[in-house]
N, C-alpha and C. Protein backbone atom coordinates (compact mmCIF):
# COMPACT_ATOMS: atom_id res chain seq x y z
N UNK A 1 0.85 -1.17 0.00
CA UNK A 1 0.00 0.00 0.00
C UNK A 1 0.90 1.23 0.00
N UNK A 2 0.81 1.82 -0.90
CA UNK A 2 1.51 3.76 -0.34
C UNK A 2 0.68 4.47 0.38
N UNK A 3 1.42 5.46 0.14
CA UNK A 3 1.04 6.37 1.03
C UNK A 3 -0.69 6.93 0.97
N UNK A 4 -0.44 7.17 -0.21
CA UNK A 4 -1.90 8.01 -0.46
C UNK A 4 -3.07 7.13 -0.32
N UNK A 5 -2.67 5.97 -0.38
CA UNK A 5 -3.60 4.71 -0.18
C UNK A 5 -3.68 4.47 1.23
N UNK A 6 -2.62 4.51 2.15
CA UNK A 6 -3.11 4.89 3.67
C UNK A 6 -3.59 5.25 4.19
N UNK A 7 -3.19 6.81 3.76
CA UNK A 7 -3.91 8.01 4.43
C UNK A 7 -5.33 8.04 4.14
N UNK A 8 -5.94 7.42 3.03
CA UNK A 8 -7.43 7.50 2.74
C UNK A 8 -8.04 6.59 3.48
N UNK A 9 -7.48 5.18 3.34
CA UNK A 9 -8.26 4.57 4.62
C UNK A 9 -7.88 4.15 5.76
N UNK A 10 -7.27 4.91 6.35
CA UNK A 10 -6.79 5.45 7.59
C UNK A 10 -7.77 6.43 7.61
N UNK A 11 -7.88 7.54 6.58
CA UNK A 11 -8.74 8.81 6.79
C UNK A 11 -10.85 7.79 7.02
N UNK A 12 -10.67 7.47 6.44
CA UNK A 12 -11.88 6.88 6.07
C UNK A 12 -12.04 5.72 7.09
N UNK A 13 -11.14 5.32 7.70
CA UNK A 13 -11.22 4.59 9.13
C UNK A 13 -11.48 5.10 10.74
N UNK A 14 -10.85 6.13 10.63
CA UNK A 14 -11.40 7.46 11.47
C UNK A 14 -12.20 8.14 11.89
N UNK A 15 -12.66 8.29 10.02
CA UNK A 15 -13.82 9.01 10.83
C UNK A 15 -15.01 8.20 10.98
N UNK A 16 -15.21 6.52 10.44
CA UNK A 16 -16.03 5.95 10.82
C UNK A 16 -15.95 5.85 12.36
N UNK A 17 -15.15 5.55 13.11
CA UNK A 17 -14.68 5.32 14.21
C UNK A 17 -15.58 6.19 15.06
N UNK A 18 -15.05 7.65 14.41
CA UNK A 18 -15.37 8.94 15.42
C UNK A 18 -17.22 8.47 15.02
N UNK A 19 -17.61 8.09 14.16
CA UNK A 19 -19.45 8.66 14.55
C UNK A 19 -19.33 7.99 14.86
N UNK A 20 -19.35 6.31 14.88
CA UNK A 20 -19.56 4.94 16.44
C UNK A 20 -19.39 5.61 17.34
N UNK A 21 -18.60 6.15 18.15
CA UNK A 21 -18.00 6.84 19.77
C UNK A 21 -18.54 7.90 19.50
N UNK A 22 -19.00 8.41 19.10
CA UNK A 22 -20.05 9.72 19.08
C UNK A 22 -21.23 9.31 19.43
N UNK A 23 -22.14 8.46 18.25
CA UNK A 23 -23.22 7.70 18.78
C UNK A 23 -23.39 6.96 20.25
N UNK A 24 -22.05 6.44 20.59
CA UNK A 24 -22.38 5.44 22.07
C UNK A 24 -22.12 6.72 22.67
N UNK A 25 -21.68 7.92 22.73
CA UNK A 25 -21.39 8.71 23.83
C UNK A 25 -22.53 9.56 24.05
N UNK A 26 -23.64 9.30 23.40
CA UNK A 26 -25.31 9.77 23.47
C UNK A 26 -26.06 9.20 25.02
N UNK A 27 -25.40 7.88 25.31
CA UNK A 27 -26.16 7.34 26.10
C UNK A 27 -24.38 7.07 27.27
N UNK A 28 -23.64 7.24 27.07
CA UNK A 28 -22.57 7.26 28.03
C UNK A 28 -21.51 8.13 28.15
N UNK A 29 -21.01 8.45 29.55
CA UNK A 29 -20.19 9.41 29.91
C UNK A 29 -18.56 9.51 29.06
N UNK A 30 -18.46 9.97 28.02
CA UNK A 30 -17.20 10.07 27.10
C UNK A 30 -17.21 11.26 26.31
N UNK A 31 -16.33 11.92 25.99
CA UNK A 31 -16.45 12.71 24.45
C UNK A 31 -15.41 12.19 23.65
N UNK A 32 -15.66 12.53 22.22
CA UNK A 32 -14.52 11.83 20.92
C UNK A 32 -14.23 13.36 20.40
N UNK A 33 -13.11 13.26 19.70
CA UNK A 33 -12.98 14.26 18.77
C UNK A 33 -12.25 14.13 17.76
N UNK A 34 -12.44 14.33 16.62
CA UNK A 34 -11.42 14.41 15.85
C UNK A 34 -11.11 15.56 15.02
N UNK A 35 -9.78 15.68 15.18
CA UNK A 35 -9.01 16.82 14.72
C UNK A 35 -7.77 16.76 14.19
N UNK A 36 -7.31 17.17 13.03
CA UNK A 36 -6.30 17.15 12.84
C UNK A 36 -5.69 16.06 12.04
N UNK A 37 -6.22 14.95 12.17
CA UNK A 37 -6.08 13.45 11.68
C UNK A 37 -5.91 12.50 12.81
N UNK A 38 -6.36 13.23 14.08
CA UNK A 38 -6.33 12.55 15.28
C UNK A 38 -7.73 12.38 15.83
N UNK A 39 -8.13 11.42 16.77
CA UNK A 39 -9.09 11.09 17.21
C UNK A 39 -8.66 10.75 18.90
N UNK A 40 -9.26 11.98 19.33
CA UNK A 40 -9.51 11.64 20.91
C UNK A 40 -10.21 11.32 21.72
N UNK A 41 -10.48 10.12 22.59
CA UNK A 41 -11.67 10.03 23.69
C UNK A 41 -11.45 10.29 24.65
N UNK A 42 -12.33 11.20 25.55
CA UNK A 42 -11.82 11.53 26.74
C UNK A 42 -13.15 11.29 27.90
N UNK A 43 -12.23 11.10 28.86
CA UNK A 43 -13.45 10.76 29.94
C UNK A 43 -12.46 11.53 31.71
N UNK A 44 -13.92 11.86 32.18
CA UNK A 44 -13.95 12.57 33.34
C UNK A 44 -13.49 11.68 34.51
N UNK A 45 -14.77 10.36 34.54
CA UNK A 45 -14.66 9.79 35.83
C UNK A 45 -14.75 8.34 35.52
N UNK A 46 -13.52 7.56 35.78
CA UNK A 46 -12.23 8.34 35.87
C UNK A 46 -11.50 8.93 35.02
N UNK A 47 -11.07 9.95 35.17
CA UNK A 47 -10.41 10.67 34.46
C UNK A 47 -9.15 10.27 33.40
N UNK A 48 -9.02 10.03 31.97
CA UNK A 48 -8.45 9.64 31.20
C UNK A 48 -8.24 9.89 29.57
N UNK A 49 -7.62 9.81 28.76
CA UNK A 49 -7.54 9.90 27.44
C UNK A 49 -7.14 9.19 26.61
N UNK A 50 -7.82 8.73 25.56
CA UNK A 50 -7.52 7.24 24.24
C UNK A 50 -6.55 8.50 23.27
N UNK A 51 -5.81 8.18 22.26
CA UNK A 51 -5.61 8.61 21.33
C UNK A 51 -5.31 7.81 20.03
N UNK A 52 -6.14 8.03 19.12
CA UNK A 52 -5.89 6.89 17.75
C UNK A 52 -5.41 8.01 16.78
N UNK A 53 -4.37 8.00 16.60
CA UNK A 53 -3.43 8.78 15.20
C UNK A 53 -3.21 7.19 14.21
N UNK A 54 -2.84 8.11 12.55
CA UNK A 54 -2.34 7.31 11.87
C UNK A 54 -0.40 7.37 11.94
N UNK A 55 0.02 6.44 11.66
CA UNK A 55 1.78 6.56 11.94
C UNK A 55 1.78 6.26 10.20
N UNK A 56 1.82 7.16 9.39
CA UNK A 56 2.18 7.32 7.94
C UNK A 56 3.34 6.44 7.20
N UNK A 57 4.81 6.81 8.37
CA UNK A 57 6.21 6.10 8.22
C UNK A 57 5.88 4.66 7.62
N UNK A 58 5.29 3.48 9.24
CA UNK A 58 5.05 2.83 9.25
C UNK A 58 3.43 1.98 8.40
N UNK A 59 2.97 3.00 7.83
CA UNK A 59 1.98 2.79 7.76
C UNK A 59 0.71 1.96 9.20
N UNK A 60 0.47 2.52 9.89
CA UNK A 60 -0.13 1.79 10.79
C UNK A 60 -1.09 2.87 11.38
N UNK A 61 -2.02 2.41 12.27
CA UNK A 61 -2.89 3.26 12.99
C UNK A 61 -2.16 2.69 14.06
N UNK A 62 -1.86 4.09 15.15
CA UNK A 62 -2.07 3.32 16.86
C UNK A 62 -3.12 3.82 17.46
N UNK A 63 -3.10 3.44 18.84
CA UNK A 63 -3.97 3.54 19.93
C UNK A 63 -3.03 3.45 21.20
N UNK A 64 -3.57 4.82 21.80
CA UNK A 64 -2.64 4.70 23.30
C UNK A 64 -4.08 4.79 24.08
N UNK A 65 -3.96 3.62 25.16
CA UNK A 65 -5.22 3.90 25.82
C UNK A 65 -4.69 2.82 27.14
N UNK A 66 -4.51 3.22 28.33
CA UNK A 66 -5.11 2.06 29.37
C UNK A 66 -3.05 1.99 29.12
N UNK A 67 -2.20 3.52 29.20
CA UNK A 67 -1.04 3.17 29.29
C UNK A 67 -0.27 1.99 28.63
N UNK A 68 -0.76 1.56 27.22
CA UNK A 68 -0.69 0.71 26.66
C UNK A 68 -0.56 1.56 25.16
N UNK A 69 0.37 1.10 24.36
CA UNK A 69 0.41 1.79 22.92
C UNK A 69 -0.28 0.47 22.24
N UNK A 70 -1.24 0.15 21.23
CA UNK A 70 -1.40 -0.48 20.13
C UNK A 70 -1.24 -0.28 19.12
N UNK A 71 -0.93 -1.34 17.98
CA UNK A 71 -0.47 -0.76 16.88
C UNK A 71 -1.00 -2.06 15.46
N UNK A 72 -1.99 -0.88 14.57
CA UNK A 72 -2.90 -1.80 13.72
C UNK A 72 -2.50 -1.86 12.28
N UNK A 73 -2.41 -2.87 11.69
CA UNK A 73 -1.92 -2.83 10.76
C UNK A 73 -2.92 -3.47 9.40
N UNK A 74 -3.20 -2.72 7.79
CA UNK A 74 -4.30 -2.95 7.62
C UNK A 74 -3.83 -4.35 7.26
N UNK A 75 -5.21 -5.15 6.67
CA UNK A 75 -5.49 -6.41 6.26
C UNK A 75 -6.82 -6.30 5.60
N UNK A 76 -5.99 -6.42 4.34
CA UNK A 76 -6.59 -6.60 2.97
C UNK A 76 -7.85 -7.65 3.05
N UNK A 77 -7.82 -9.21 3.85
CA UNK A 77 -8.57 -9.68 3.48
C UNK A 77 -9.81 -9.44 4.40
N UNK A 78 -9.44 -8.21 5.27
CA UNK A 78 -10.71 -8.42 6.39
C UNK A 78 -10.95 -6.45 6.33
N UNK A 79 -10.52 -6.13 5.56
CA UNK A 79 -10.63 -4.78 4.69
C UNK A 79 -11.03 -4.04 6.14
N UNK A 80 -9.85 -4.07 7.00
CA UNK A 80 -9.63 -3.47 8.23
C UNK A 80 -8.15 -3.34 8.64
N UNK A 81 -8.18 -2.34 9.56
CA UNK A 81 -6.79 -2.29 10.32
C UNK A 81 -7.02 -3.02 11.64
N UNK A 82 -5.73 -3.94 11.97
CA UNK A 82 -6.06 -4.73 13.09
C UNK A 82 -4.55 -5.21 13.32
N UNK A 83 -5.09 -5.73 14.98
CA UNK A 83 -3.65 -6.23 15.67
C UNK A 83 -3.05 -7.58 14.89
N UNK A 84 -1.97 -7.63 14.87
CA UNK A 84 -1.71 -8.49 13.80
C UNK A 84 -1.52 -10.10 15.02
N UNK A 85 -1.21 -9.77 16.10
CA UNK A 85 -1.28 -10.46 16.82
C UNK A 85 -2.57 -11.46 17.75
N UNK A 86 -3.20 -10.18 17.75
CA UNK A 86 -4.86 -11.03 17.98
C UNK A 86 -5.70 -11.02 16.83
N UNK A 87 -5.51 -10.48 15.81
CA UNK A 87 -6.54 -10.48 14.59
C UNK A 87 -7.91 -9.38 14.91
N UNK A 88 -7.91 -8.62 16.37
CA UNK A 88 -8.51 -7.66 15.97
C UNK A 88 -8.53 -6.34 15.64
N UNK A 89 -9.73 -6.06 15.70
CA UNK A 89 -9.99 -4.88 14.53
C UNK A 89 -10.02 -3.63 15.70
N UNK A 90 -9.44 -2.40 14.96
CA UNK A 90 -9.50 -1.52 15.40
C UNK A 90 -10.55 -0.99 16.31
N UNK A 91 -11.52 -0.82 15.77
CA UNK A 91 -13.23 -0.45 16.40
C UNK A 91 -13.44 -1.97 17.18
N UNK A 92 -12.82 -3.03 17.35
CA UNK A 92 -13.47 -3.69 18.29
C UNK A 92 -12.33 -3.17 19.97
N UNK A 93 -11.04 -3.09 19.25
CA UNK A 93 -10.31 -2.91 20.65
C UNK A 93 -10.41 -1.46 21.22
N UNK A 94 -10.93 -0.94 20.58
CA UNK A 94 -11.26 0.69 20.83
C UNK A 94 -12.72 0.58 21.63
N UNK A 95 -13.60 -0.16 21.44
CA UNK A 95 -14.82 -0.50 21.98
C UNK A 95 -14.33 -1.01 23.54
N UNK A 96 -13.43 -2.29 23.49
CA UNK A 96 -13.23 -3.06 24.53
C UNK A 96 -12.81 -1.95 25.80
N UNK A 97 -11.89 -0.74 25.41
CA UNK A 97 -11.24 -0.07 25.92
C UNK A 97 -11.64 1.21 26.62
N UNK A 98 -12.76 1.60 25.75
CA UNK A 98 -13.61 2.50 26.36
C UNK A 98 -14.68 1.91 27.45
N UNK A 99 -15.21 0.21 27.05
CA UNK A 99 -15.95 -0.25 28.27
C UNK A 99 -15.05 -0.20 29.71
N UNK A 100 -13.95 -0.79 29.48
CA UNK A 100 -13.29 -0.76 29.77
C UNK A 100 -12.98 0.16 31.33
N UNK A 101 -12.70 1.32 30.68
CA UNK A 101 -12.58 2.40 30.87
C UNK A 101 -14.01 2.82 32.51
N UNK A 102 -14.82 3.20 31.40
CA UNK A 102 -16.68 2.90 32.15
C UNK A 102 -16.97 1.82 32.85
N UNK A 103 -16.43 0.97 32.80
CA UNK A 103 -17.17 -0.10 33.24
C UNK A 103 -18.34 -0.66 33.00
N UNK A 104 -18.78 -0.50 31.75
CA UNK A 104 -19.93 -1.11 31.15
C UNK A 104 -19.90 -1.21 29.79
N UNK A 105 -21.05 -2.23 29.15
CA UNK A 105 -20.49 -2.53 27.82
C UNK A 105 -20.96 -1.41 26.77
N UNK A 106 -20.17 -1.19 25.59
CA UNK A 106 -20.26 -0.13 25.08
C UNK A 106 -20.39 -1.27 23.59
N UNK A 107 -21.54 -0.38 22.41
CA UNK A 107 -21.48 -1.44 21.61
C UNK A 107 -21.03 -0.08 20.74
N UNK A 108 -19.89 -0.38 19.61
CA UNK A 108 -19.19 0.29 18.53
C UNK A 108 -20.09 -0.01 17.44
């Protein structure tokens, strides 16, 4: 994949991301934002912050959340970015992480 092929669905991975965590943050304590080519979730109580950037170099999306860096890499046959190690998908470990987080289940 190049570059310009990254950045689009990376771009186009994003911002699906951001309306899921927008939508669940209707009915739970979080805000998302995205800016910049970054996507932030933030939460009050307890007090904390996710951050999902794309890493261009590497081609990869990460996720810092729960003092933990992740790092997703796409896959063509599941036309997602995901841990290459557990096979999941971005929006599922971003889901897990914000329940996580709350303590209750959050559906992406």
């Amino acid at each position: 994949m190049d570059d310009q092929e990254f950045q689009r669905r990376a771009g186009e991975t994003l911002d699906a991301l951001h309306r899921r965590l927008t939508a669940a943050a209707e009915t739970s304590d979080f805000e998302s934002d995205f800016n910049a080519g970054a996507l932030t979730i933030e939460f009050e109580d307890p007090p904390a912050k996710f951050v999902v950037s794309p890493n261009s170099p590497v081609r990869q999306i990460w996720l810092s959340a729960h003092s933990r860096s992740f790092k997703f890499a796409w896959d063509e046959a599941r036309d997602a970015f995901v841990l290459p190690d557990s096979g999941k998908t971005l929006i599922e470990v971003v889901g897990e992480a914000v329940a996580r987080q709350l303590g209750e289940e959050i559906v992406l």
